[in-house]
PDB file of N, CA and C in Angstrom:
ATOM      1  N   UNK A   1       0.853  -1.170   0.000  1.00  0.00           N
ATOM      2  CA  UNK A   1       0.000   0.000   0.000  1.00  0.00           C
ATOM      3  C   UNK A   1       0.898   1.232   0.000  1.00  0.00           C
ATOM      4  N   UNK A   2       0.285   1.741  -1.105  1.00  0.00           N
ATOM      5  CA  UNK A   2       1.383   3.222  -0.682  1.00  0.00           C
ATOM      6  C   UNK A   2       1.033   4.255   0.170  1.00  0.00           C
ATOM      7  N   UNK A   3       2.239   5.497   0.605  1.00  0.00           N
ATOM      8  CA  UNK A   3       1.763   6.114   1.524  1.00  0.00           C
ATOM      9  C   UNK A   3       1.452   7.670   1.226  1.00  0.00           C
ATOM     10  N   UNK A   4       1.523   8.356   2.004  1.00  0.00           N
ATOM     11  CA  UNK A   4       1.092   9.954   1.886  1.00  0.00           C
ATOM     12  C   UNK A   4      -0.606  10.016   1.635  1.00  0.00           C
ATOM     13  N   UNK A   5      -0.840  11.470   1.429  1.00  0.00           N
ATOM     14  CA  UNK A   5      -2.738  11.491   1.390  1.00  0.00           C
ATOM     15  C   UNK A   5      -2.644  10.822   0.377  1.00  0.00           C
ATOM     16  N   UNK A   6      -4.076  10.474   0.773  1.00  0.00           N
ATOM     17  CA  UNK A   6      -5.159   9.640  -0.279  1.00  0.00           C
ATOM     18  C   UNK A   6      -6.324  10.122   0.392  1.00  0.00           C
ATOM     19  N   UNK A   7      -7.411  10.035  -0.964  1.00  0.00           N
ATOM     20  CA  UNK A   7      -8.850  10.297  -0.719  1.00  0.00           C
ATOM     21  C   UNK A   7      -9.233   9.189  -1.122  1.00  0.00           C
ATOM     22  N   UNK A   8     -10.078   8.324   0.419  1.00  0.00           N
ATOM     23  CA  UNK A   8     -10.783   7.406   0.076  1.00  0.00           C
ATOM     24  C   UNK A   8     -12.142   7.253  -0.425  1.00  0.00           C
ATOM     25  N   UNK A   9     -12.287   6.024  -1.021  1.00  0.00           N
ATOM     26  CA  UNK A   9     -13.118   5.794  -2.012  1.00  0.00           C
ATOM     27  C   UNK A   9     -14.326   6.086  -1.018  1.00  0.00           C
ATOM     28  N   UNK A  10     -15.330   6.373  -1.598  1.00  0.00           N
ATOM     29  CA  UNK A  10     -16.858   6.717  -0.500  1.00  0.00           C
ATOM     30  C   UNK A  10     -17.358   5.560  -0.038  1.00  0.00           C
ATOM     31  N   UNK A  11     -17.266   4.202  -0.594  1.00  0.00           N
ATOM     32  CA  UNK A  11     -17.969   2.825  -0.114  1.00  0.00           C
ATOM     33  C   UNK A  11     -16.952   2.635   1.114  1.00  0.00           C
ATOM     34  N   UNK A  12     -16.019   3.111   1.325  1.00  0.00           N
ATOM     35  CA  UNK A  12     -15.023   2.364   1.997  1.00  0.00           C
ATOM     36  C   UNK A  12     -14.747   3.285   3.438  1.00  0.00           C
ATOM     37  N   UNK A  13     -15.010   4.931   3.196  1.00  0.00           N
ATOM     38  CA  UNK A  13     -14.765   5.960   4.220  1.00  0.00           C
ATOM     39  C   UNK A  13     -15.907   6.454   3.933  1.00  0.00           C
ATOM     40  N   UNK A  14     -17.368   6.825   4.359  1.00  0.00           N
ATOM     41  CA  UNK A  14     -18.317   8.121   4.020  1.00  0.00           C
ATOM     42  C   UNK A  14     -18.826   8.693   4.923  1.00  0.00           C
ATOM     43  N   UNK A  15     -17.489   8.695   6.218  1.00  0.00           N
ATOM     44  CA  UNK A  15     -17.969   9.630   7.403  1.00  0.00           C
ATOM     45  C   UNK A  15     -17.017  10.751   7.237  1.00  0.00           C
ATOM     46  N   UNK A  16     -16.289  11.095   6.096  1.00  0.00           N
ATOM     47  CA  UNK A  16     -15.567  12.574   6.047  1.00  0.00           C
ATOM     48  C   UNK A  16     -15.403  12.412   4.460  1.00  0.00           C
ATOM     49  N   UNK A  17     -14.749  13.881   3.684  1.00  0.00           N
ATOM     50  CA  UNK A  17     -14.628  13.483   2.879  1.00  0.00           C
ATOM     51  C   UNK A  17     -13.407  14.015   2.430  1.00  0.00           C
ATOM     52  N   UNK A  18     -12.441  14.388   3.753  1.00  0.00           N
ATOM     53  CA  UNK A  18     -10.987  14.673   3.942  1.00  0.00           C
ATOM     54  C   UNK A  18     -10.259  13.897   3.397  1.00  0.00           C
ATOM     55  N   UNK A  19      -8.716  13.821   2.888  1.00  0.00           N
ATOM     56  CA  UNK A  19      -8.179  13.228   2.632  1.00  0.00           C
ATOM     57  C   UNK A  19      -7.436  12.554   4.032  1.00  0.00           C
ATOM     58  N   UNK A  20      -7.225  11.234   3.789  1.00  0.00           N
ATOM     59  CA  UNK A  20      -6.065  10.354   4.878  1.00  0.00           C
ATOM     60  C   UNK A  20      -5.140  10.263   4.630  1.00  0.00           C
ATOM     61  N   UNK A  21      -4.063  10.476   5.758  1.00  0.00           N
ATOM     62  CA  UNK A  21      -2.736  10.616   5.504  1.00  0.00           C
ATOM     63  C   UNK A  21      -2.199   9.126   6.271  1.00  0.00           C
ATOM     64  N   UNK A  22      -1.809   7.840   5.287  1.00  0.00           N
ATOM     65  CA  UNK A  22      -1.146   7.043   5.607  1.00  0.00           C
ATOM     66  C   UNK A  22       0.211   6.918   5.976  1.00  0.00           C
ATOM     67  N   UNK A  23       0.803   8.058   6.208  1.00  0.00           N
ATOM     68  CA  UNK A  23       2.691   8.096   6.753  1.00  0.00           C
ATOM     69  C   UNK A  23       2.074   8.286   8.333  1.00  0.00           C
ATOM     70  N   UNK A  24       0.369   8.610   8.585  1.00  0.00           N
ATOM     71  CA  UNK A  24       0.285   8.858  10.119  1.00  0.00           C
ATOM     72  C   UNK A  24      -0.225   7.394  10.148  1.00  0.00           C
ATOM     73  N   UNK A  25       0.798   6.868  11.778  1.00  0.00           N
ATOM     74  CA  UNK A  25       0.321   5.381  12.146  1.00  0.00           C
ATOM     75  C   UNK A  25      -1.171   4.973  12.428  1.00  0.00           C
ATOM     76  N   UNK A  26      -1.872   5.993  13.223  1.00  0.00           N
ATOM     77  CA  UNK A  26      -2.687   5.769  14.018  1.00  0.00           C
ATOM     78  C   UNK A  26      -4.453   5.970  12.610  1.00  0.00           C
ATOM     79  N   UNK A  27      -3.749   6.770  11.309  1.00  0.00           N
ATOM     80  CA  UNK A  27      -5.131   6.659  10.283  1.00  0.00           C
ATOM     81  C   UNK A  27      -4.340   5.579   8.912  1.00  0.00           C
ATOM     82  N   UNK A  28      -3.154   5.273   9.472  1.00  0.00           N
ATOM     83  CA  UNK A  28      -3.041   4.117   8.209  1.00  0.00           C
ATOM     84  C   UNK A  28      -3.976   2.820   8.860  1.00  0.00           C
ATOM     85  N   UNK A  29      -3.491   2.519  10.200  1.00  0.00           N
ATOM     86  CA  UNK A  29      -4.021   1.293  10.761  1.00  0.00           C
ATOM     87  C   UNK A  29      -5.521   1.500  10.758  1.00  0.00           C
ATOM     88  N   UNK A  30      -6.554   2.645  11.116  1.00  0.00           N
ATOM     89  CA  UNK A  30      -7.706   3.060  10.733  1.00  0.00           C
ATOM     90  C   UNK A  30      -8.297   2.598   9.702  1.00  0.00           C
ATOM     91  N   UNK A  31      -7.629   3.164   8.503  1.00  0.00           N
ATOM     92  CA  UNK A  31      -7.415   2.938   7.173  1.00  0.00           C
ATOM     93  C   UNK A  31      -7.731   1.218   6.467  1.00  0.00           C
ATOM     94  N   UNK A  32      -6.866   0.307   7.045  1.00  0.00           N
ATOM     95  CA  UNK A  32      -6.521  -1.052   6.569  1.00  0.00           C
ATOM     96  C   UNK A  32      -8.025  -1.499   7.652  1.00  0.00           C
ATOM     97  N   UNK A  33      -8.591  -1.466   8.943  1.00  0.00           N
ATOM     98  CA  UNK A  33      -9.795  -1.484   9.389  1.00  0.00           C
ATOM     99  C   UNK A  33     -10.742  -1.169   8.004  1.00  0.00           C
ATOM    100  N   UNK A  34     -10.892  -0.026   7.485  1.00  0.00           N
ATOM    101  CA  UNK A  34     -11.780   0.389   7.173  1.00  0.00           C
ATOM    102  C   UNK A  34     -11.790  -0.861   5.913  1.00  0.00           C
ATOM    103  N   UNK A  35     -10.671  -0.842   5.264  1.00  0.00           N
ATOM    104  CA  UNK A  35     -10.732  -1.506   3.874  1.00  0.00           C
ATOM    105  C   UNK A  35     -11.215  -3.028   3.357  1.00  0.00           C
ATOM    106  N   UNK A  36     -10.995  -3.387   4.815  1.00  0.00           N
ATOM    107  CA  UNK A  36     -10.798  -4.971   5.408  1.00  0.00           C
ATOM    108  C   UNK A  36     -12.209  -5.182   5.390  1.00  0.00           C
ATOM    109  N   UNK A  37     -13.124  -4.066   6.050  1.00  0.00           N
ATOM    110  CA  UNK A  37     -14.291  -4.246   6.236  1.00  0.00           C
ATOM    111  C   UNK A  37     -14.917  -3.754   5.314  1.00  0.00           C
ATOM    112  N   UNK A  38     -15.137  -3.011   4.673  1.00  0.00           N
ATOM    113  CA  UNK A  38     -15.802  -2.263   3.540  1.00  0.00           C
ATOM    114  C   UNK A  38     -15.303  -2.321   2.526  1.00  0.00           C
ATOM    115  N   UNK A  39     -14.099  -2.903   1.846  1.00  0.00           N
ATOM    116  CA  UNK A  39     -13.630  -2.812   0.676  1.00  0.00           C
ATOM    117  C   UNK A  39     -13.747  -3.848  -0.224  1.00  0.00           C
ATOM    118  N   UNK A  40     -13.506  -3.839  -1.497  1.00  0.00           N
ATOM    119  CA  UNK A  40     -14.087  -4.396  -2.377  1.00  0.00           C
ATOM    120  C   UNK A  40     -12.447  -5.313  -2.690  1.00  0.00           C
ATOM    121  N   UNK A  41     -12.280  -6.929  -3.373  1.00  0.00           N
ATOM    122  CA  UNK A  41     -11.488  -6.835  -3.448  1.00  0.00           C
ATOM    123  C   UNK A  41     -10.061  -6.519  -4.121  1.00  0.00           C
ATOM    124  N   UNK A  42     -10.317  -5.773  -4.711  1.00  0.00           N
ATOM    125  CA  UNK A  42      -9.304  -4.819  -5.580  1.00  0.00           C
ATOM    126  C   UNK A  42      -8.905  -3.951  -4.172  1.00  0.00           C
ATOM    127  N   UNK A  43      -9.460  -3.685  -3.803  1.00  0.00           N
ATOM    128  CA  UNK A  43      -8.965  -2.308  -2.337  1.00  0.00           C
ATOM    129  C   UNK A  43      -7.976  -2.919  -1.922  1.00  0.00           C
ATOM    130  N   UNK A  44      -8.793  -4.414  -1.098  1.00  0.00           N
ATOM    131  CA  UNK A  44      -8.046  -5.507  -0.497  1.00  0.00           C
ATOM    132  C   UNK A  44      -6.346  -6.105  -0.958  1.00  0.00           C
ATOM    133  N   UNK A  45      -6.790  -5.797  -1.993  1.00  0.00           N
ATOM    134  CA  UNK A  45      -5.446  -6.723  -2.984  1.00  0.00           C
ATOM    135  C   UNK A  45      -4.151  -5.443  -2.928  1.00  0.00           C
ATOM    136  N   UNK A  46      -4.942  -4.129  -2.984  1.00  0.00           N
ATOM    137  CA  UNK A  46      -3.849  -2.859  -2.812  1.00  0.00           C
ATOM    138  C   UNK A  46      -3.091  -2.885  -1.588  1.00  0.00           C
ATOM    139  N   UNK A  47      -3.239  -3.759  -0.475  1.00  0.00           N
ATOM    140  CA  UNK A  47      -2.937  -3.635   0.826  1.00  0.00           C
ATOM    141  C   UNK A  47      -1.524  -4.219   1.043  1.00  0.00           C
ATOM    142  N   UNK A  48      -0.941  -3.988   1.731  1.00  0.00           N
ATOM    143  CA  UNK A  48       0.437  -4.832   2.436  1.00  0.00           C
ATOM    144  C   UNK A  48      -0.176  -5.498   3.282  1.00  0.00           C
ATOM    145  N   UNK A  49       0.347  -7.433   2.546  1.00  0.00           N
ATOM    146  CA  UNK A  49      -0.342  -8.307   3.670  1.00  0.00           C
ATOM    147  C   UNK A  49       0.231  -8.558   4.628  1.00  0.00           C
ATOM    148  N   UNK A  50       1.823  -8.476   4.809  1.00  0.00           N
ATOM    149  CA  UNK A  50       2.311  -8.501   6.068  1.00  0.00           C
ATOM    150  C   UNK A  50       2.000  -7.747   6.944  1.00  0.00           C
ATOM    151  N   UNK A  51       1.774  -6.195   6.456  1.00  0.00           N
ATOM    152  CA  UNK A  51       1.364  -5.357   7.414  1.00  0.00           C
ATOM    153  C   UNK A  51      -0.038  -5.728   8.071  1.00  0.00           C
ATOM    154  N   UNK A  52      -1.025  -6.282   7.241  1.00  0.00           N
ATOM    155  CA  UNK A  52      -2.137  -6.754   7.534  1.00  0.00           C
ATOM    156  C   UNK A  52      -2.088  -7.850   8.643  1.00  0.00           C
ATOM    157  N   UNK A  53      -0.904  -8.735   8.260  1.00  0.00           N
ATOM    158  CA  UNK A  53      -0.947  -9.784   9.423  1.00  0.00           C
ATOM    159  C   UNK A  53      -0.405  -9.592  10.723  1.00  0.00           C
ATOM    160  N   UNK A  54       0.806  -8.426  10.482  1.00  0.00           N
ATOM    161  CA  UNK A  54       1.231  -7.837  11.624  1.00  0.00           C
ATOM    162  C   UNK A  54       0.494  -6.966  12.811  1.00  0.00           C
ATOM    163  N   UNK A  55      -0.534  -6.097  12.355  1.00  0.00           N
ATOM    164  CA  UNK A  55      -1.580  -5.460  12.916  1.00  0.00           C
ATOM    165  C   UNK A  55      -2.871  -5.868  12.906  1.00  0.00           C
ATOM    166  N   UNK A  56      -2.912  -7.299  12.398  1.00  0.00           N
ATOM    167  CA  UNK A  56      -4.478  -7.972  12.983  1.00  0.00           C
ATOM    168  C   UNK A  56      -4.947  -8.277  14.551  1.00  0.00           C
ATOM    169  N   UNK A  57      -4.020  -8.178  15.170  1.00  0.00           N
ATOM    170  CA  UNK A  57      -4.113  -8.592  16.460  1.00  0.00           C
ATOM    171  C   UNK A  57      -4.627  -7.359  17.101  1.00  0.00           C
ATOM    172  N   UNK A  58      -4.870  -6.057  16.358  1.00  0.00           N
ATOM    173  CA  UNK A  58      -4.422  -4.554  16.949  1.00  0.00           C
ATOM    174  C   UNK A  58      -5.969  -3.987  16.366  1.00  0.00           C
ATOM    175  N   UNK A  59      -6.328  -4.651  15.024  1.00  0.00           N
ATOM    176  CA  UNK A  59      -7.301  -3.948  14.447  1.00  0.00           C
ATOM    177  C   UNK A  59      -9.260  -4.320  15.070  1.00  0.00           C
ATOM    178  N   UNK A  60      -9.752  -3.552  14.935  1.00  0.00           N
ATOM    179  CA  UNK A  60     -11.053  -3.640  15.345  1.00  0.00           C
ATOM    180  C   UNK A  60     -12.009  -4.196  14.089  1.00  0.00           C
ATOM    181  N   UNK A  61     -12.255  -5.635  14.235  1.00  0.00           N
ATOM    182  CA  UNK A  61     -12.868  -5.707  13.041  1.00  0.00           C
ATOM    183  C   UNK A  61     -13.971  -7.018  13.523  1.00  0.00           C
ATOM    184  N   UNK A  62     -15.508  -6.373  12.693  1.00  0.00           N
ATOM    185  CA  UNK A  62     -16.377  -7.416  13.004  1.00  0.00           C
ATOM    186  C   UNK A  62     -15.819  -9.389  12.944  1.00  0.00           C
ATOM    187  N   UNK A  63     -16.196  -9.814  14.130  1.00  0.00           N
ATOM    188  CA  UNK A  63     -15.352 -10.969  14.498  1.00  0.00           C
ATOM    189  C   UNK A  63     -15.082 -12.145  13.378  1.00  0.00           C
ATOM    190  N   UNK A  64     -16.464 -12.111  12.357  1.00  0.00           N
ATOM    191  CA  UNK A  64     -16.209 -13.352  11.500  1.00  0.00           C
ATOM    192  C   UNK A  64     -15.227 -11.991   9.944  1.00  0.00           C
ATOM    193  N   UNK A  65     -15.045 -11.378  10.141  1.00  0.00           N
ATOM    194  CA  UNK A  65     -13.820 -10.583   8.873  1.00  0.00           C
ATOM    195  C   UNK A  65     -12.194 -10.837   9.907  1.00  0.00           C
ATOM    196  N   UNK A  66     -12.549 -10.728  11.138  1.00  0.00           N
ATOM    197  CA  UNK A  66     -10.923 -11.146  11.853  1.00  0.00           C
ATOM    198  C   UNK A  66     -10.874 -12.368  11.803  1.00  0.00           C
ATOM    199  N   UNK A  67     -11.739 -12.987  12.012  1.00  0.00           N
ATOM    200  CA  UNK A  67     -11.436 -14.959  12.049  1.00  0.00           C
ATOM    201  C   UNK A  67     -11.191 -15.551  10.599  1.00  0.00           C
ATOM    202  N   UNK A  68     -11.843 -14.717   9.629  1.00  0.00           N
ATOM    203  CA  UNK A  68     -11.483 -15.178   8.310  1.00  0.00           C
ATOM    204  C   UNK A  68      -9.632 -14.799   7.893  1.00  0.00           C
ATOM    205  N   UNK A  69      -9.258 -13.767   8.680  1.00  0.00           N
ATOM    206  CA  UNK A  69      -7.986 -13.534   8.451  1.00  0.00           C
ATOM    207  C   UNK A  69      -6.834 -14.030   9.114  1.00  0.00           C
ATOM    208  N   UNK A  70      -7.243 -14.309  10.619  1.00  0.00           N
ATOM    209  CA  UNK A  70      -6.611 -15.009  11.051  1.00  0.00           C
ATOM    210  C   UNK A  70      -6.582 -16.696  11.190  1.00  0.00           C
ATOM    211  N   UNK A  71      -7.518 -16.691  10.101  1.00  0.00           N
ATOM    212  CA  UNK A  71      -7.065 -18.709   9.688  1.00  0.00           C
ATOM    213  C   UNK A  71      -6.603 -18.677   8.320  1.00  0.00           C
ATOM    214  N   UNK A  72      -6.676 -17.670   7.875  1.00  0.00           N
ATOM    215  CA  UNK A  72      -5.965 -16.976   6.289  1.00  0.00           C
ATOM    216  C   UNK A  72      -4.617 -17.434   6.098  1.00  0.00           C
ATOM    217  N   UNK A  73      -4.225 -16.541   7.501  1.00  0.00           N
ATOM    218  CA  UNK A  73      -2.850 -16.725   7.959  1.00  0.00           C
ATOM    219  C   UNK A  73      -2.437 -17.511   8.381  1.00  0.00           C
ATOM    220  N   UNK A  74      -3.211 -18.039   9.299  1.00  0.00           N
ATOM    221  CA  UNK A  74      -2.606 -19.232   9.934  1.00  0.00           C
ATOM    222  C   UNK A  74      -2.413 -20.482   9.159  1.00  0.00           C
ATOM    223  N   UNK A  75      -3.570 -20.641   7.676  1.00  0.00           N
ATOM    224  CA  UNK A  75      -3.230 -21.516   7.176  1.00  0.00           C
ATOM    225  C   UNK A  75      -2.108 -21.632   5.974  1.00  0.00           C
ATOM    226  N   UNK A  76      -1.656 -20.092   5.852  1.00  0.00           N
ATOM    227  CA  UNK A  76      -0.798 -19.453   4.613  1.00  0.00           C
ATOM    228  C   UNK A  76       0.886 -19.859   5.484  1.00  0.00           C
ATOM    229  N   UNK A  77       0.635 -19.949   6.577  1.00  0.00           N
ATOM    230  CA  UNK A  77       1.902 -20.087   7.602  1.00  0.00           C
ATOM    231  C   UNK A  77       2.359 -21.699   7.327  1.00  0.00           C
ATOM    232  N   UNK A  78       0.519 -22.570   7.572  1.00  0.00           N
ATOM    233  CA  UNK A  78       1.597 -23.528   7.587  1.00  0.00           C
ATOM    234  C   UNK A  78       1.839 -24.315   5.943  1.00  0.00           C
ATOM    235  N   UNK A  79       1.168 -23.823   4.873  1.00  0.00           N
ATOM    236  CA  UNK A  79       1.888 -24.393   4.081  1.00  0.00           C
ATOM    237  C   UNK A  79       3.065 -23.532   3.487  1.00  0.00           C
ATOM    238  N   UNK A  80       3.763 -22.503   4.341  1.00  0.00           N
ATOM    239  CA  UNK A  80       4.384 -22.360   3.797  1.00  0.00           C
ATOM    240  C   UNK A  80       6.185 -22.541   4.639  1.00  0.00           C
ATOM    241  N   UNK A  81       5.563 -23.484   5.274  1.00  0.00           N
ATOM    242  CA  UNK A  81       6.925 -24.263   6.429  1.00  0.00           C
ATOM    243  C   UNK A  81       6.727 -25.915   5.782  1.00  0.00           C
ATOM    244  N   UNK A  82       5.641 -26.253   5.032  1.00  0.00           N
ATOM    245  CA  UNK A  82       5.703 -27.980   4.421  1.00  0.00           C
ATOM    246  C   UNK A  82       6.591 -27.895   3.404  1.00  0.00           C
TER     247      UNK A  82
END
């Protein structure tokens, strides 16, 4: 995902219609919330998945969109130690 402003798409942010500044930690991680949950998957696919897997533990997300990611991972982990 790249960084600096961006104006997000309206399906994905339509409680402002400010631009987000992803070099700030606290509206990138916002940001990857929002996309995870509302985004289409092209949004999804724009994302850094490490970063995604690194800050899943951190992000607020309705429970069956976190459980789908964290067996994502967990199952991307182990075939990729067979």
């Amino acid at each position: 995902m790249r960084s600096g402003y961006i104006k997000p798409k309206r399906y994905i942010v339509w409680s402002t219609d400010k631009e987000i500044n992803l070099d700030d930690p606290f509206q990138r991680k916002w940001y990857i919330q929002q996309v995870l949950t509302y985004g289409r998957t092209e949004d999804i696919m724009e994302l850094d998945w490490e970063e995604v897997r690194r800050l899943l533990p951190e992000l607020r997300l309705p429970e069956t969109i976190k459980a789908l990611w964290e067996e994502y991972f967990a199952s991307k982990g182990q075939r990729d130690h067979n």
